[in-house]
PDB file of N, CA and C in Angstrom:
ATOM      1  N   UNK A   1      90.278-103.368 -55.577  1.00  0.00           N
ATOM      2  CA  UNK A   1      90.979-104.390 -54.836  1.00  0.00           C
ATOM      3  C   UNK A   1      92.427-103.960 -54.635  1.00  0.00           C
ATOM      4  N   UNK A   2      92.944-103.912 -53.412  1.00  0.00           N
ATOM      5  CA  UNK A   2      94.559-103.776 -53.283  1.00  0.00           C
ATOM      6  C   UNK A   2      94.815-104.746 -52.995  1.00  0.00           C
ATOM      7  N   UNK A   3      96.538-104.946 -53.729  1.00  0.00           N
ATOM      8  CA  UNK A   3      96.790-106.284 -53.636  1.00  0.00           C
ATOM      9  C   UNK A   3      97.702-106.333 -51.929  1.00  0.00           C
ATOM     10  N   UNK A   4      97.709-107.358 -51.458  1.00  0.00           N
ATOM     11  CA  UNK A   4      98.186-107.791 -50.419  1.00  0.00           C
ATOM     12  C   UNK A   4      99.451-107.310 -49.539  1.00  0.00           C
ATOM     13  N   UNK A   5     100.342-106.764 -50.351  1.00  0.00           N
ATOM     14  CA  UNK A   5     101.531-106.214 -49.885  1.00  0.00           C
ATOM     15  C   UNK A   5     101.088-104.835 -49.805  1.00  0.00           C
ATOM     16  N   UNK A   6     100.916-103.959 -50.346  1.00  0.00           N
ATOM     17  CA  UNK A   6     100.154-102.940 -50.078  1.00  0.00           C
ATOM     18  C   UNK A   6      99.172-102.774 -48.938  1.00  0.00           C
ATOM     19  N   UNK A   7      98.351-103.566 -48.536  1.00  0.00           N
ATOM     20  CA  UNK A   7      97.224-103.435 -48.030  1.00  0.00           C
ATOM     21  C   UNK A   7      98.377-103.609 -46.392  1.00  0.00           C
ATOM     22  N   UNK A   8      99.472-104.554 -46.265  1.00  0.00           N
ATOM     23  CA  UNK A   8     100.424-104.848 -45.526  1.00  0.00           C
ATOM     24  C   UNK A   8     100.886-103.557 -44.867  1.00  0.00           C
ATOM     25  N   UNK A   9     101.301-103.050 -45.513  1.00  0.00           N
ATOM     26  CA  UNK A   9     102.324-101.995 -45.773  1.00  0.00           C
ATOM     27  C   UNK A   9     101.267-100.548 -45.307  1.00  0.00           C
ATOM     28  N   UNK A  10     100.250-100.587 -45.942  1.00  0.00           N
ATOM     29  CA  UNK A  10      99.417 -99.523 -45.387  1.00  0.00           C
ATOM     30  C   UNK A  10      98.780 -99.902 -43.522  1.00  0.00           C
ATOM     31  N   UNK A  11      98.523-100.569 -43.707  1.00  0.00           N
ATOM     32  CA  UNK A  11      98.110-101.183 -41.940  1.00  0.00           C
ATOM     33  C   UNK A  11      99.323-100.463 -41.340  1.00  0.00           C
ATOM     34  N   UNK A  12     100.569-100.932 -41.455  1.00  0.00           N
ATOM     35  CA  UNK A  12     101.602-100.719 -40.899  1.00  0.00           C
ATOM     36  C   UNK A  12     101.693 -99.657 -40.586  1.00  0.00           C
ATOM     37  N   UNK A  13     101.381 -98.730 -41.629  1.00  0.00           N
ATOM     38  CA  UNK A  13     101.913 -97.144 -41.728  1.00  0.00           C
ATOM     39  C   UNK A  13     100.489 -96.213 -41.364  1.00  0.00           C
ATOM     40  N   UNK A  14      99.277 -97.171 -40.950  1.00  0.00           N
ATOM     41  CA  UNK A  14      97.696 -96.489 -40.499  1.00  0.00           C
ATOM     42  C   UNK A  14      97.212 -96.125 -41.703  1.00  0.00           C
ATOM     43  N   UNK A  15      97.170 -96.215 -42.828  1.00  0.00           N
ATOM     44  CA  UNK A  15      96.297 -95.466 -43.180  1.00  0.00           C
ATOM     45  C   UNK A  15      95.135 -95.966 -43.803  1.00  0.00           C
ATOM     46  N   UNK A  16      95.110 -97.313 -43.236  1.00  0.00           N
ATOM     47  CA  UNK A  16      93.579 -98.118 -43.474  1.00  0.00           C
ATOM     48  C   UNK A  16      93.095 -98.321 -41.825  1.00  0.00           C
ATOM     49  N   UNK A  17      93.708 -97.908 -40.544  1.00  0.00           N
ATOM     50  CA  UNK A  17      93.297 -97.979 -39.189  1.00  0.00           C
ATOM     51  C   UNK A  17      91.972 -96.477 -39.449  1.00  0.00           C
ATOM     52  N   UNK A  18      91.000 -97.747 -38.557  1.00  0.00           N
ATOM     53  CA  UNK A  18      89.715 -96.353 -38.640  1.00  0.00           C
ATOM     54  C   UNK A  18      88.630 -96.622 -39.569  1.00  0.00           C
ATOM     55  N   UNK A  19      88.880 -97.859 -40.583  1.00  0.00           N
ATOM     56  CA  UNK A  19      88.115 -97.588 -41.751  1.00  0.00           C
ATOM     57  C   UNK A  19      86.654 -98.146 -41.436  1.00  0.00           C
ATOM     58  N   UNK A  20      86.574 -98.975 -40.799  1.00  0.00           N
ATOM     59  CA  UNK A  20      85.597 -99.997 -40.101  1.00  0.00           C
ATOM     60  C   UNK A  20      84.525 -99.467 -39.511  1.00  0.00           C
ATOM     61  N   UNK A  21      85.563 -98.137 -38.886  1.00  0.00           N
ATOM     62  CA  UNK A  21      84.159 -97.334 -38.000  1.00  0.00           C
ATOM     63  C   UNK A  21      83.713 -96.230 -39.321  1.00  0.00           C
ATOM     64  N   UNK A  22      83.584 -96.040 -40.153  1.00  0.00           N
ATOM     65  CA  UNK A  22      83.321 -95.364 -41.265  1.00  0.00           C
ATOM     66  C   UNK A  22      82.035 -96.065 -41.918  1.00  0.00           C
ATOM     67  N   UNK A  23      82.344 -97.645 -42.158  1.00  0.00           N
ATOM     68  CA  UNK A  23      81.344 -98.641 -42.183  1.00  0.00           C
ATOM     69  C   UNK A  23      80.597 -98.837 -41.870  1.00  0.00           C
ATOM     70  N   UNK A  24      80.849 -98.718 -40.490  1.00  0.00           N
ATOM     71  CA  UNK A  24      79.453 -98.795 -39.052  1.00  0.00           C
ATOM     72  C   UNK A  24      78.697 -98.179 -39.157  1.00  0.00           C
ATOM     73  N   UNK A  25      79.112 -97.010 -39.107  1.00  0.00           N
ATOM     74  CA  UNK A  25      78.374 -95.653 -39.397  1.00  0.00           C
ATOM     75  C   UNK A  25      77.262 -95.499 -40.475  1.00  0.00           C
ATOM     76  N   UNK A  26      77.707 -96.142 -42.169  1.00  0.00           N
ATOM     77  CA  UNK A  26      76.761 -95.878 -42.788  1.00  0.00           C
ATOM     78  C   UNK A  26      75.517 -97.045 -42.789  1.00  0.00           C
ATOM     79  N   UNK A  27      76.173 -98.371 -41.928  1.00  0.00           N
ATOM     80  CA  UNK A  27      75.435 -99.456 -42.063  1.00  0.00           C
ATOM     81  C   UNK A  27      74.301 -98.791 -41.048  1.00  0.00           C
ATOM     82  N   UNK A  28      74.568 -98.429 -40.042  1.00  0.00           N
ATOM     83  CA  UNK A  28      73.695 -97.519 -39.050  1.00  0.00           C
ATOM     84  C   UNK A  28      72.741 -96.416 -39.802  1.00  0.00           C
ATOM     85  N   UNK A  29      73.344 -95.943 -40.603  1.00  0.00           N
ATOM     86  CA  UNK A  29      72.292 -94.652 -41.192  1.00  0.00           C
ATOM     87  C   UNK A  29      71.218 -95.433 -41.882  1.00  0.00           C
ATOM     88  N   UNK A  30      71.918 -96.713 -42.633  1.00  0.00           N
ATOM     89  CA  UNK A  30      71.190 -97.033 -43.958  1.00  0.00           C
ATOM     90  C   UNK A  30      69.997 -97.733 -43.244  1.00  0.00           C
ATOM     91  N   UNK A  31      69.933 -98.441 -42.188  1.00  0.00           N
ATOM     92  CA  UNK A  31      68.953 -99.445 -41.379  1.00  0.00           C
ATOM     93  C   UNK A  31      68.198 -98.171 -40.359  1.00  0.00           C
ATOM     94  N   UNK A  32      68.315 -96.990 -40.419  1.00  0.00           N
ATOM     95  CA  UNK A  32      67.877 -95.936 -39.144  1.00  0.00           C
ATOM     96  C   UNK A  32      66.119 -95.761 -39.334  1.00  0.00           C
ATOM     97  N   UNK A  33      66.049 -96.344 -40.705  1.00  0.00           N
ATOM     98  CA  UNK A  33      64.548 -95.790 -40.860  1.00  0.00           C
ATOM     99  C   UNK A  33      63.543 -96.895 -40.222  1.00  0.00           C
ATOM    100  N   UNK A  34      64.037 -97.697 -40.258  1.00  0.00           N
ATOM    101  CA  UNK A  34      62.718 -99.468 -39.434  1.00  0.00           C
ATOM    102  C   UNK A  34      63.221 -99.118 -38.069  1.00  0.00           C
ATOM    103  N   UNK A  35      64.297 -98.445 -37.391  1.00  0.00           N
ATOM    104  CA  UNK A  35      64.361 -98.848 -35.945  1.00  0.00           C
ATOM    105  C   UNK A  35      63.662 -97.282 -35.106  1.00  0.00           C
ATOM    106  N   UNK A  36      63.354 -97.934 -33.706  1.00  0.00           N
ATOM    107  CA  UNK A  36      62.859 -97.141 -32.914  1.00  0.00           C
ATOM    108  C   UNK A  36      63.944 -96.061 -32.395  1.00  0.00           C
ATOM    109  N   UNK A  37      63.532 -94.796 -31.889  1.00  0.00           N
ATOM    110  CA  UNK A  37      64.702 -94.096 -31.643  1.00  0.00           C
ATOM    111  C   UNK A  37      65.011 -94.024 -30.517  1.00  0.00           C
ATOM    112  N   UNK A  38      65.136 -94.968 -29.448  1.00  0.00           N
ATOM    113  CA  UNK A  38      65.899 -95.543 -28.396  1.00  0.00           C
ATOM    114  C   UNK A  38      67.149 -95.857 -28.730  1.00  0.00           C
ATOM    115  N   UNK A  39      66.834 -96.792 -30.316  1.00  0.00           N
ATOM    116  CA  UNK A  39      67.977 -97.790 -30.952  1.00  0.00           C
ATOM    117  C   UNK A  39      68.782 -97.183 -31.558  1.00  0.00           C
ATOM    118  N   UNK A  40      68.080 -95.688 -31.988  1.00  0.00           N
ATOM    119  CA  UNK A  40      69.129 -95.505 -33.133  1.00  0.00           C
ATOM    120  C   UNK A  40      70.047 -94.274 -31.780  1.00  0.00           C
ATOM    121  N   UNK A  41      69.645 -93.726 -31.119  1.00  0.00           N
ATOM    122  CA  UNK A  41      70.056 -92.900 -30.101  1.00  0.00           C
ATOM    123  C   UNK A  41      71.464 -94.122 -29.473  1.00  0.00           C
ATOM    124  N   UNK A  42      70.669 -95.515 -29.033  1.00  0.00           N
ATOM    125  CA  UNK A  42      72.110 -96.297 -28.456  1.00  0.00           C
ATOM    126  C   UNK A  42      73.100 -96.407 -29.525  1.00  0.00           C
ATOM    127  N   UNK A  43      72.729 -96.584 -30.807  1.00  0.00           N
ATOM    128  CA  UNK A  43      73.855 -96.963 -31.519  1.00  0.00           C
ATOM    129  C   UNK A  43      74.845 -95.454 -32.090  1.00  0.00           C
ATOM    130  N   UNK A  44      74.309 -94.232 -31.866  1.00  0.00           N
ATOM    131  CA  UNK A  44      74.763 -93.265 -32.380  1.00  0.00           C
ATOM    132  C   UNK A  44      75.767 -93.184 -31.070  1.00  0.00           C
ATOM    133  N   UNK A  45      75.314 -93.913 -29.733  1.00  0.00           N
ATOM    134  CA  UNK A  45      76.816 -93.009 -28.925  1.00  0.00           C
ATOM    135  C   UNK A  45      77.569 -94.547 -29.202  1.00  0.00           C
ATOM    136  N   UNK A  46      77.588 -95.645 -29.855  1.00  0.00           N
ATOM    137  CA  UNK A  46      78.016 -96.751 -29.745  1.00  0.00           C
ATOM    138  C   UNK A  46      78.831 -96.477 -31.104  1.00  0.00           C
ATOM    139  N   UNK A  47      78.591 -95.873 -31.815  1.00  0.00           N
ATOM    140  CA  UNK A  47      79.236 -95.727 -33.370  1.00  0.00           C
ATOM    141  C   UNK A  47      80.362 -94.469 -32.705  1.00  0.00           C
ATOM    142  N   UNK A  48      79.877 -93.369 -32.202  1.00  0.00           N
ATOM    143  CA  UNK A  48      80.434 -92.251 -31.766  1.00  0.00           C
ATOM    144  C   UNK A  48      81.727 -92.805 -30.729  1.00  0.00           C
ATOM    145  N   UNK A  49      81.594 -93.490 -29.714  1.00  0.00           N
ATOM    146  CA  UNK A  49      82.472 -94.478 -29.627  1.00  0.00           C
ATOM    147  C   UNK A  49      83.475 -95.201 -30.341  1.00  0.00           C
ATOM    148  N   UNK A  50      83.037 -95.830 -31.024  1.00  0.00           N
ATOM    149  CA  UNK A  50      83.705 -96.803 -31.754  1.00  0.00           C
ATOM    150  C   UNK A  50      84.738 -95.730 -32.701  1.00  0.00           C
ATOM    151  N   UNK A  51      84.297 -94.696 -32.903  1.00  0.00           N
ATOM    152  CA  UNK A  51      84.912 -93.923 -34.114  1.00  0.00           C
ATOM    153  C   UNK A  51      85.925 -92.693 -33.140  1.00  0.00           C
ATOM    154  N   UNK A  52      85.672 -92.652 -32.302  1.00  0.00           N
ATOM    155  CA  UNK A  52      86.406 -91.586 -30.850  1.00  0.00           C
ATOM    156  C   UNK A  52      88.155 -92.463 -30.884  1.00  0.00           C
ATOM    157  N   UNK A  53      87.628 -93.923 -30.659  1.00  0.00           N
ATOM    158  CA  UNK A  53      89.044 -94.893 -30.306  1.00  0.00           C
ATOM    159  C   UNK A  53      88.913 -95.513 -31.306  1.00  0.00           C
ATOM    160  N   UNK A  54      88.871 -95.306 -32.777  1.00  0.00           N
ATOM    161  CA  UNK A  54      89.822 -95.521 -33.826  1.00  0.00           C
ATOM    162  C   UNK A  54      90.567 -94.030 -33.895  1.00  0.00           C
ATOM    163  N   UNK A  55      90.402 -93.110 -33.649  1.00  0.00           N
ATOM    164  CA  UNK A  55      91.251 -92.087 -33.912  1.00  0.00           C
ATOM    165  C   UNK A  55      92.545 -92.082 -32.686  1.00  0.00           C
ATOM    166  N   UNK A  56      91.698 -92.479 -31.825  1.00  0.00           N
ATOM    167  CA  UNK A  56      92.692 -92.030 -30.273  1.00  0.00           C
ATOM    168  C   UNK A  56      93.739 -93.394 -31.193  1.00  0.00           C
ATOM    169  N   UNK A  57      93.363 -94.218 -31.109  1.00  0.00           N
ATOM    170  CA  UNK A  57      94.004 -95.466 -31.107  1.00  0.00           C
ATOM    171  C   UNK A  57      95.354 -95.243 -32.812  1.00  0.00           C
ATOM    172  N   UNK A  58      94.434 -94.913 -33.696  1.00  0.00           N
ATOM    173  CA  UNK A  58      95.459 -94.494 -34.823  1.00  0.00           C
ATOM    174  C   UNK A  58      96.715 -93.344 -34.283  1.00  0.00           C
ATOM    175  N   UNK A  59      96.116 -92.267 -33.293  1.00  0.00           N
ATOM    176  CA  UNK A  59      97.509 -91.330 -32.804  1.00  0.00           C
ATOM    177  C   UNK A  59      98.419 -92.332 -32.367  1.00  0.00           C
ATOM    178  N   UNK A  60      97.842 -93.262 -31.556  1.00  0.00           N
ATOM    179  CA  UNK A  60      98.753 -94.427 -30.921  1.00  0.00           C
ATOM    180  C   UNK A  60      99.341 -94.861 -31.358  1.00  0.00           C
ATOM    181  N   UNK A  61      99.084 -95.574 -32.700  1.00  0.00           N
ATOM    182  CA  UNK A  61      99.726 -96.390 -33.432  1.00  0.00           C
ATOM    183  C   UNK A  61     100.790 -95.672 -34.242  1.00  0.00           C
ATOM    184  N   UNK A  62     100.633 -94.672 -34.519  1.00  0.00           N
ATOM    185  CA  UNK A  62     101.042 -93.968 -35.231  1.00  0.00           C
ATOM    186  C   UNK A  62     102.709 -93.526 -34.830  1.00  0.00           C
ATOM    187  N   UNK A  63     102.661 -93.487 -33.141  1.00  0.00           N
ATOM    188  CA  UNK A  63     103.569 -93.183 -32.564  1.00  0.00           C
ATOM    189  C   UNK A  63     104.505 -94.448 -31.980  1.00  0.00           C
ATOM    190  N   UNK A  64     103.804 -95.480 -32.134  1.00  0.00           N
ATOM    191  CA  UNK A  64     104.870 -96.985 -32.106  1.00  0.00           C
ATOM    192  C   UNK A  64     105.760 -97.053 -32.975  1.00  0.00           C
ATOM    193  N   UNK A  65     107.042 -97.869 -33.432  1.00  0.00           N
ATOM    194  CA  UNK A  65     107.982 -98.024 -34.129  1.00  0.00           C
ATOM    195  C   UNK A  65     107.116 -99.527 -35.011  1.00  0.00           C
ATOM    196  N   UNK A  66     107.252 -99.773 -35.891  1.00  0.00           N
ATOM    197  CA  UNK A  66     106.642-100.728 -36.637  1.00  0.00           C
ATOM    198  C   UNK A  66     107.063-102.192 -35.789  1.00  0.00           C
ATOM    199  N   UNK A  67     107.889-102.334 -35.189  1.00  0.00           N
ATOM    200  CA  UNK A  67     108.908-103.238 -34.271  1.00  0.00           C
ATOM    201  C   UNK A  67     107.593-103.734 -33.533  1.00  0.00           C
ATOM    202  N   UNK A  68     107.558-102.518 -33.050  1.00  0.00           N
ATOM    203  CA  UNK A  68     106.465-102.624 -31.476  1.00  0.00           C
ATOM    204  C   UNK A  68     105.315-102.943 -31.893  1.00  0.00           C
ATOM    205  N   UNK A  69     104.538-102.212 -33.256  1.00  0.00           N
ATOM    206  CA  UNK A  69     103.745-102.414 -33.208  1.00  0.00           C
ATOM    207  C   UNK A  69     103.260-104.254 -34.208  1.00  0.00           C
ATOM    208  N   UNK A  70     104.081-104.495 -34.661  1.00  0.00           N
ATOM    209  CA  UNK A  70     104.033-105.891 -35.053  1.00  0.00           C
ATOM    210  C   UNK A  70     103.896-107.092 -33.652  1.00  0.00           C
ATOM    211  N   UNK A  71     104.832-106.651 -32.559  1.00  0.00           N
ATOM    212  CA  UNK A  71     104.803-106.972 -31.153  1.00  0.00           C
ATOM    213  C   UNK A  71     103.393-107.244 -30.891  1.00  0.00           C
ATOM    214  N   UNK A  72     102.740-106.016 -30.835  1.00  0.00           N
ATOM    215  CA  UNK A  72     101.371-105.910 -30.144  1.00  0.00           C
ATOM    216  C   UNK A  72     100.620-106.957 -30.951  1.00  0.00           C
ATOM    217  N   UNK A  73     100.861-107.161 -32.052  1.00  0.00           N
ATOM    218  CA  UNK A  73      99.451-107.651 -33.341  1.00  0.00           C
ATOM    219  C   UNK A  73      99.678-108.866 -32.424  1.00  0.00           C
ATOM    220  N   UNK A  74     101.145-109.416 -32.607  1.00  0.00           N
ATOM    221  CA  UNK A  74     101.296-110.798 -32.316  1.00  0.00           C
ATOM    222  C   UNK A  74     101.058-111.441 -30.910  1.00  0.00           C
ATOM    223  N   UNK A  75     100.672-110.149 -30.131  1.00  0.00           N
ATOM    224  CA  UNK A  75     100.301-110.653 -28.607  1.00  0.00           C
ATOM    225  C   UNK A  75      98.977-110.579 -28.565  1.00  0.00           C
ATOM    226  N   UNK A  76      98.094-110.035 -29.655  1.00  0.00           N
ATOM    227  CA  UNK A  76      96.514-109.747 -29.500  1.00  0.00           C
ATOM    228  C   UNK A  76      96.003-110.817 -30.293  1.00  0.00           C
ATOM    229  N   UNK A  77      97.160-112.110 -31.382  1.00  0.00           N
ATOM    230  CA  UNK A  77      96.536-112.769 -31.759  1.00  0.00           C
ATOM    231  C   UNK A  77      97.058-113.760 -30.922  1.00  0.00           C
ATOM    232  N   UNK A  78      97.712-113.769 -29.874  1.00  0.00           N
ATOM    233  CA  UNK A  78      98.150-114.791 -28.996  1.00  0.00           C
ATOM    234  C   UNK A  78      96.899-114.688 -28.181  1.00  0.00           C
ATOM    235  N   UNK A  79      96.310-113.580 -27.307  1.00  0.00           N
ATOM    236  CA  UNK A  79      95.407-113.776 -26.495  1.00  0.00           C
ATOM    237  C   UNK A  79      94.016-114.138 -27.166  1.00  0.00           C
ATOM    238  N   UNK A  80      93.737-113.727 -28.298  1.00  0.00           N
ATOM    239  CA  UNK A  80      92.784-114.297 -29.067  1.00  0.00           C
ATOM    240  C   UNK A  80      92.799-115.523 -29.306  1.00  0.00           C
ATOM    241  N   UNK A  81      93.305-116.002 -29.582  1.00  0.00           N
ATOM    242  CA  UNK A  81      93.601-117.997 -30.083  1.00  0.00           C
ATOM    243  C   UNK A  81      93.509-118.811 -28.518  1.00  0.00           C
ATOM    244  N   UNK A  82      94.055-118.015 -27.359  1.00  0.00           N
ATOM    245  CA  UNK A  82      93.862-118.584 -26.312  1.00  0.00           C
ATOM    246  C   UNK A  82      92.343-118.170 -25.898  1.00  0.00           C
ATOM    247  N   UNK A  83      91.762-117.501 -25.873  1.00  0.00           N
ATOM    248  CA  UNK A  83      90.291-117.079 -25.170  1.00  0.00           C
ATOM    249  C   UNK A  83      89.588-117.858 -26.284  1.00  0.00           C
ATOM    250  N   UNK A  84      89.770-117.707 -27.366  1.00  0.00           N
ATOM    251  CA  UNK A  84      89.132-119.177 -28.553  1.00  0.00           C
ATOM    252  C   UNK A  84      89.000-120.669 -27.780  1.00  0.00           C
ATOM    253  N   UNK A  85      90.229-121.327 -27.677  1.00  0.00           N
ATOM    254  CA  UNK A  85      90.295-122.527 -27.298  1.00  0.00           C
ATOM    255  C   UNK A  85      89.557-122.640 -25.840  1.00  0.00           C
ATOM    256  N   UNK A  86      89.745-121.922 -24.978  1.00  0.00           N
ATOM    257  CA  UNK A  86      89.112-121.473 -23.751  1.00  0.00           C
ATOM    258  C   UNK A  86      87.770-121.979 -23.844  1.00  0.00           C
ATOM    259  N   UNK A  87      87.084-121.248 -24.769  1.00  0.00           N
ATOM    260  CA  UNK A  87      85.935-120.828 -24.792  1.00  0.00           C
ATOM    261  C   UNK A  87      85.429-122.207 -25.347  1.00  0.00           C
ATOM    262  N   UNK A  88      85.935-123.249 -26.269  1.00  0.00           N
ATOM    263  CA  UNK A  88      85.997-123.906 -26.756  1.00  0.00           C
ATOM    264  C   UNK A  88      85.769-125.509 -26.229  1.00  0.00           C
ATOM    265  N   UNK A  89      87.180-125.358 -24.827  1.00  0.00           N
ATOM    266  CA  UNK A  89      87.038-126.390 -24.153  1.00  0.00           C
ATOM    267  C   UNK A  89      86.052-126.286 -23.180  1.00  0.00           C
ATOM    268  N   UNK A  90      85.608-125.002 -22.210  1.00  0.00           N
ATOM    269  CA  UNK A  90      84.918-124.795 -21.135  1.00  0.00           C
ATOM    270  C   UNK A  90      83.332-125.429 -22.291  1.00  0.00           C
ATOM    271  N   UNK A  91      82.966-125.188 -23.139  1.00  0.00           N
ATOM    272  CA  UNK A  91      81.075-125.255 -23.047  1.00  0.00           C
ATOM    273  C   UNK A  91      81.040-126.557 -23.586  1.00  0.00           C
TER     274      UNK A  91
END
């Protein structure tokens, strides 16, 4: 378990960006044996993906000023909370 300021502090600085698609990946291997290999073929370029733009995306981040990139979080949880309520009032 890392405690909270740390875990803060590492986001900030990338070096927990990426970890998710690492996850994917083995949750994909571990389930590969029940599925047909259509499925496991879509999810290998869908993981391969997913793991292509956590890297592109970590160079990215990497090269923002912590300024900017606190900027971005707070505009991706602005458009998130709005496409929420959206979604919310429309159905």
């Amino acid at each position: 378990m890392v405690p909270f300021g740390v875990v803060t502090l590492m986001c900030v600085y990338g070096a927990l960006l990426g970890g998710c698609a690492g996850g994917d990946s083995s949750v994909t291997q571990s389930a590969g044996a029940a599925l047909p290999p259509a499925t496991i073929l879509r999810g290998v370029i869908i993981g391969s993906s997913l793991m292509i733009g956590a890297f592109v995306g970590k160079l990215v981040i990497l090269r923002t000023s912590s300024t900017v990139f606190q900027h971005l979080l707070d505009a991706l949880m602005l458009c998130s909370g709005i496409s929420l309520l959206l979604a919310a009032f429309t159905t």
